[in-house]
N, C-alpha and C. Protein backbone atom coordinates (compact mmCIF):
# COMPACT_ATOMS: atom_id res chain seq x y z
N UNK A 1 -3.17 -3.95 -13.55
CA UNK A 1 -2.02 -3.88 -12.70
C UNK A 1 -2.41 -4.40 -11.32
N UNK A 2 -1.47 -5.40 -10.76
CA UNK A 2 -1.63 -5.94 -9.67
C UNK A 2 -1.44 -4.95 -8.73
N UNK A 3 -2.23 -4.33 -7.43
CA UNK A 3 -1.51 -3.59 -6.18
C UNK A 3 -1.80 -4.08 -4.62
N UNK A 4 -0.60 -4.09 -4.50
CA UNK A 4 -0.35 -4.64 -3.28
C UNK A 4 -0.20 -3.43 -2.18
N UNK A 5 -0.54 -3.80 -0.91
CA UNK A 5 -0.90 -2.52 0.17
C UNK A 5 -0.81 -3.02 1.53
N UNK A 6 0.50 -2.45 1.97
CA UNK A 6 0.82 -2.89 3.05
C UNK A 6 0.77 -1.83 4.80
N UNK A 7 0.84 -2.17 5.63
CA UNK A 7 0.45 -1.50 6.67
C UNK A 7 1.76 -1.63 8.03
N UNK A 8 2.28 -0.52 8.39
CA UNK A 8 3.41 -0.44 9.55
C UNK A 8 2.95 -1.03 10.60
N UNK A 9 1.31 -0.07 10.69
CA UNK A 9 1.18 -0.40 12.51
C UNK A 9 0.51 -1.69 12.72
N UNK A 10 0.24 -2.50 11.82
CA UNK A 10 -0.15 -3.84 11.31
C UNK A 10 0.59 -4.41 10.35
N UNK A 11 1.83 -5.25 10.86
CA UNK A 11 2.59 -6.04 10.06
C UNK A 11 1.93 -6.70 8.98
N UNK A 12 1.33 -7.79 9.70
CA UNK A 12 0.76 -8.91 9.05
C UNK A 12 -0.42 -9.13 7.93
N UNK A 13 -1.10 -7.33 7.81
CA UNK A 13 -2.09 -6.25 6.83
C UNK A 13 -1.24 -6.80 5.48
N UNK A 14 -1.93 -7.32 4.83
CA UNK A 14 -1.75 -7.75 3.42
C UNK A 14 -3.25 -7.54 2.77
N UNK A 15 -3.39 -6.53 1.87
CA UNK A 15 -4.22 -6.24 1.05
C UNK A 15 -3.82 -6.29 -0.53
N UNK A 16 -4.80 -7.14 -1.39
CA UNK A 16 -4.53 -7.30 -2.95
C UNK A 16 -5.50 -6.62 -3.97
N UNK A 17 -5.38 -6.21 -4.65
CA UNK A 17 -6.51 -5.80 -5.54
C UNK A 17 -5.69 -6.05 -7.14
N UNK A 18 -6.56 -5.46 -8.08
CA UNK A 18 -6.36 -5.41 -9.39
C UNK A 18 -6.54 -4.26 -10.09
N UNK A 19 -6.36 -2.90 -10.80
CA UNK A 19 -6.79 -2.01 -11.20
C UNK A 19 -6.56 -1.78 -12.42
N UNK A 20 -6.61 -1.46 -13.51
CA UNK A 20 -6.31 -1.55 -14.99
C UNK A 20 -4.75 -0.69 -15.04
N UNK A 21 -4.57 0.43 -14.44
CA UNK A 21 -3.28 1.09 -14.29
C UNK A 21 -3.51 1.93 -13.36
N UNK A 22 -2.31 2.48 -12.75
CA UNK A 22 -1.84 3.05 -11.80
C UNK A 22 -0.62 3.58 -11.47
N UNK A 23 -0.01 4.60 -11.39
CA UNK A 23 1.21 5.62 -11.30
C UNK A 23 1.30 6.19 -9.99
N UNK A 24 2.70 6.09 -9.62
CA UNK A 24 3.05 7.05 -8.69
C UNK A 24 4.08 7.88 -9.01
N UNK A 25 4.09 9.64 -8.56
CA UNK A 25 5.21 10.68 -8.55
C UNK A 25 5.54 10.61 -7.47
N UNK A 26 6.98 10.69 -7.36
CA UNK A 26 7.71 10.48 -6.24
C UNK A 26 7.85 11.99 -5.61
N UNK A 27 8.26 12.83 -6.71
CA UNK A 27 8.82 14.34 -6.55
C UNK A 27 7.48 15.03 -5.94
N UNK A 28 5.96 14.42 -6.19
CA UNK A 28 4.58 14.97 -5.38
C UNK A 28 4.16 13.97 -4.06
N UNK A 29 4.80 13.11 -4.02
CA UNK A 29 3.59 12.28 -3.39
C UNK A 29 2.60 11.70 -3.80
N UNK A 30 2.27 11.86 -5.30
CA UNK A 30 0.77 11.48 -5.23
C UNK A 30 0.88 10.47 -6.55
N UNK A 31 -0.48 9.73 -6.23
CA UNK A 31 -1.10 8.61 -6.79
C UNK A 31 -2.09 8.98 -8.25
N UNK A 32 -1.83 8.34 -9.04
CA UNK A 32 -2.34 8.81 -10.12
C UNK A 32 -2.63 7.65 -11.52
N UNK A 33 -4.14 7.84 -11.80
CA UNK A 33 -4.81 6.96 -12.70
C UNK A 33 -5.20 7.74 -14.18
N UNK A 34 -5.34 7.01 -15.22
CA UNK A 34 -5.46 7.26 -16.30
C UNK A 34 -7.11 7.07 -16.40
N UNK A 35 -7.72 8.35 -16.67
CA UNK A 35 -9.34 8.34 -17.09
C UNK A 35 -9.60 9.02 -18.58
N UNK A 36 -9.27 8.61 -19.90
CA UNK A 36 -9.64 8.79 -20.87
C UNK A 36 -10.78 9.53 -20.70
N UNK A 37 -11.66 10.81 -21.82
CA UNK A 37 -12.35 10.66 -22.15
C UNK A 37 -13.25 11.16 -23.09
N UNK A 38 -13.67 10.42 -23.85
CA UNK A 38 -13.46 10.52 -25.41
C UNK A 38 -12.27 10.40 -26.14
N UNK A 39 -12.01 11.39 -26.73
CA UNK A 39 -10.68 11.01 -27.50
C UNK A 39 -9.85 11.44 -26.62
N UNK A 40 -9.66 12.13 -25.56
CA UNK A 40 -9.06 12.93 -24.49
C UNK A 40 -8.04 12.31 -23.59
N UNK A 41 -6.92 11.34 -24.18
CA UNK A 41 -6.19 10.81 -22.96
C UNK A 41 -5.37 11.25 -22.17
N UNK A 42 -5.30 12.06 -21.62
CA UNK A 42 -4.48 13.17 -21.13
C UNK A 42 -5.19 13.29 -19.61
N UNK A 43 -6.58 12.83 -19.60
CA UNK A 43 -7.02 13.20 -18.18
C UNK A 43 -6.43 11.85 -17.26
N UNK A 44 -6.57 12.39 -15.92
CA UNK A 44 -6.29 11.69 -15.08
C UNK A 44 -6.79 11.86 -13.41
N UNK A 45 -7.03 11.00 -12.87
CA UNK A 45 -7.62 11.06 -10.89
C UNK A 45 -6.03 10.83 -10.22
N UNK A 46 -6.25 12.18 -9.46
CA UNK A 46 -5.03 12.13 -8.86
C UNK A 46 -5.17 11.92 -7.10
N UNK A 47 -4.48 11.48 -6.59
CA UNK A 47 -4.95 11.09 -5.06
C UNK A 47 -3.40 11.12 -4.54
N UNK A 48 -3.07 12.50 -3.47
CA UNK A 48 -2.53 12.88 -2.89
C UNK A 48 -2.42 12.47 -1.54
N UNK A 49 -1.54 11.37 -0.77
CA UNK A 49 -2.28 10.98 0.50
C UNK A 49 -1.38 11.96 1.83
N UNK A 50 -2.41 12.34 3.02
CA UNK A 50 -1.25 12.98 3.93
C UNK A 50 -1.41 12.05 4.80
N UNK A 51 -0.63 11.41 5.69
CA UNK A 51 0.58 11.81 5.37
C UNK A 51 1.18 10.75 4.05
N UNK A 52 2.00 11.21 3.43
CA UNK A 52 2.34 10.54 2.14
C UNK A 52 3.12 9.06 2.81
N UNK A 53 3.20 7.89 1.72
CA UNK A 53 3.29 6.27 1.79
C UNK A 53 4.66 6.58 2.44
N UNK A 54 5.16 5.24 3.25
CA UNK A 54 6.24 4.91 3.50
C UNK A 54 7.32 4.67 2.23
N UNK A 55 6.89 3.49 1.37
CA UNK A 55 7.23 3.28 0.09
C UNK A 55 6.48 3.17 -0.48
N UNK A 56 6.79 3.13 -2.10
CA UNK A 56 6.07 2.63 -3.05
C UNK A 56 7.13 2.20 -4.35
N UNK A 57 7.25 0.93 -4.71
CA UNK A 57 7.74 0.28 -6.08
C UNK A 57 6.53 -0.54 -6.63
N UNK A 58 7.33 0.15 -7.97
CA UNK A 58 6.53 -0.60 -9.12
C UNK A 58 7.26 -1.55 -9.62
N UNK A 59 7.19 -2.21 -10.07
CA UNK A 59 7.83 -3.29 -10.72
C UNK A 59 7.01 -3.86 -11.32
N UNK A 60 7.41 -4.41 -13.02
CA UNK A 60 6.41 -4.84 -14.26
C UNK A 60 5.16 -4.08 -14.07
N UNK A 61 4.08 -5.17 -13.63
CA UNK A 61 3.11 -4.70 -13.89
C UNK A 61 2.46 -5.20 -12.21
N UNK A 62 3.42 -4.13 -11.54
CA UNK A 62 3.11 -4.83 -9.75
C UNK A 62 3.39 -3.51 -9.02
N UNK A 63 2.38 -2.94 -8.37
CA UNK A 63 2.56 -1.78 -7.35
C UNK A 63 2.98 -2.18 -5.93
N UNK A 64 3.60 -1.51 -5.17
CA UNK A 64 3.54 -2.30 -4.09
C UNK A 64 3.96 -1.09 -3.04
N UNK A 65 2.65 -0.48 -1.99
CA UNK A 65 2.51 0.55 -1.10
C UNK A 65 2.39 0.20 0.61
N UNK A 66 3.19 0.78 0.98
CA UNK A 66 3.20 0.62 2.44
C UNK A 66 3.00 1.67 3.39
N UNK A 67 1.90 1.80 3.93
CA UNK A 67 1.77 3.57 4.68
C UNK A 67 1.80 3.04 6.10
N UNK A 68 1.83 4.29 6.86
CA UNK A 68 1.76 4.55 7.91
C UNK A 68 0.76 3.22 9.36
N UNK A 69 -0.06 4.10 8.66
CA UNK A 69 -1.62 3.62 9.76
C UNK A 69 -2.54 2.81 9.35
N UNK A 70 -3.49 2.51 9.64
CA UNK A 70 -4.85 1.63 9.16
C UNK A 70 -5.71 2.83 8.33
N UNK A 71 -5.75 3.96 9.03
CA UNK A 71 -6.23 4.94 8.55
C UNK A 71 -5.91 5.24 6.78
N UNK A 72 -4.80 5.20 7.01
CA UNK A 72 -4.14 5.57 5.15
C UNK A 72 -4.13 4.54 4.58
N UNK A 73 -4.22 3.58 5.07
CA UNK A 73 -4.64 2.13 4.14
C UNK A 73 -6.15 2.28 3.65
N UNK A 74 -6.49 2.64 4.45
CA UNK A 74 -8.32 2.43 4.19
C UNK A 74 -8.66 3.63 3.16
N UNK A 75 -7.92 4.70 3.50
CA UNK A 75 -8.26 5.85 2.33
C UNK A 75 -7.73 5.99 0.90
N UNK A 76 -6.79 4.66 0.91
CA UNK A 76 -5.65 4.50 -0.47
C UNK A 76 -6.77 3.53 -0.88
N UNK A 77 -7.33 2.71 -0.06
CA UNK A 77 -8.17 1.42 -1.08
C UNK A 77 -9.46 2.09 -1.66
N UNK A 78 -9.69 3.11 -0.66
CA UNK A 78 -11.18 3.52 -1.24
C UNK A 78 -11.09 4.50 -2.17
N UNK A 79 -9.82 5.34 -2.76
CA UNK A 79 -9.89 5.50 -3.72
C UNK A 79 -9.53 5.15 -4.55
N UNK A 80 -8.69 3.93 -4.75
CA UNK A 80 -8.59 3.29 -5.64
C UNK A 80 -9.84 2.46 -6.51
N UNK A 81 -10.68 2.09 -5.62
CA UNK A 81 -12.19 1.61 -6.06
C UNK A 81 -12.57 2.72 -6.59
N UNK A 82 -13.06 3.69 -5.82
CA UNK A 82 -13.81 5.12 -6.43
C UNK A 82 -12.86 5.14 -7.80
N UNK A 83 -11.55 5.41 -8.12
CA UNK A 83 -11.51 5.65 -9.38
C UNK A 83 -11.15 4.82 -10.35
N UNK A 84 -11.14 3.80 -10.22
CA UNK A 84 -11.39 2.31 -10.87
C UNK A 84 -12.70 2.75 -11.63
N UNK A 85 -13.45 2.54 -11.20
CA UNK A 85 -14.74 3.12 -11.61
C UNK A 85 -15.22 3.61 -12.68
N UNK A 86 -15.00 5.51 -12.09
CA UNK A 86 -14.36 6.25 -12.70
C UNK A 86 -13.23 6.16 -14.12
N UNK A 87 -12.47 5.83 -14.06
CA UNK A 87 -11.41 5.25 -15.31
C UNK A 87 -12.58 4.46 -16.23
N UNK A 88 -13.12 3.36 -15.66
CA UNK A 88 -13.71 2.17 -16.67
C UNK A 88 -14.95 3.56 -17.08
N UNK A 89 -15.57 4.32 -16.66
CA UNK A 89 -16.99 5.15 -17.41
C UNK A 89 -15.96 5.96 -18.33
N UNK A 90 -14.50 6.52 -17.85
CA UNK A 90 -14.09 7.48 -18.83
C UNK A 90 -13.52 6.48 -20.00
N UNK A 91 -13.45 5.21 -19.97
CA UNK A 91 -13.30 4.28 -21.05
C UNK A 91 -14.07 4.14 -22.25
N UNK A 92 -15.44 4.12 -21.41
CA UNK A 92 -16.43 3.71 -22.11
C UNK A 92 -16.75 4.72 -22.87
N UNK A 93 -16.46 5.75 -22.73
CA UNK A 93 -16.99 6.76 -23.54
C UNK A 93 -16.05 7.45 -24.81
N UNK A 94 -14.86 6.81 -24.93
CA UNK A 94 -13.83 6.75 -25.93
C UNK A 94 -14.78 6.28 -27.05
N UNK A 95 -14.22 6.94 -28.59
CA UNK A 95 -14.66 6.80 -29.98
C UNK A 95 -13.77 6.15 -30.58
N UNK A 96 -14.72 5.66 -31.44
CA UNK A 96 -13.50 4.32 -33.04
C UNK A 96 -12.69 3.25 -32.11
């Protein structure tokens, strides 16, 4: 899934990445990845941001987040890496 990450107090902040999947709850606020593991798909890394995104749409297979500050940009990308990660080891460890 393509995600796109945009910034208020920096218009012109265009950040791209790639992550295998990625979910947002609207009714929590929070950000949320699929980490298999073993036969176990049910787990998941959840990342709650305060203060929570301006927006967020998904569309196909396209995220697209806009927060506040530089601050919540920088803490949305770094966990998105951290559980990128994370997700691909709880992959690897899936059976058959």
């Amino acid at each position: 899934m393509r995600v796109v990450v945009s910034n208020l107090a920096d218009k012109s902040y265009d950040y791209r990445t790639y992550v295998y999947s990625v979910g947002y709850e609207v009714s929590a606020a929070r950000f949320f990845m699929p980490r298999p593991i073993g036969d176990d798909w049910l787990q998941q890394i959840s990342y709650i941001p305060n203060p929570s995104p301006e927006l967020v749409r998904i569309e196909e297979n396209i995220m697209f987040a806009v927060f506040q500050s530089d601050a919540s940009v920088r803490a949305f990308i770094a966990w998105l890496a951290e559980s990128a990660v994370e997700a691909e080891a709880g992959y690897n460890t899936m059976r058959g």
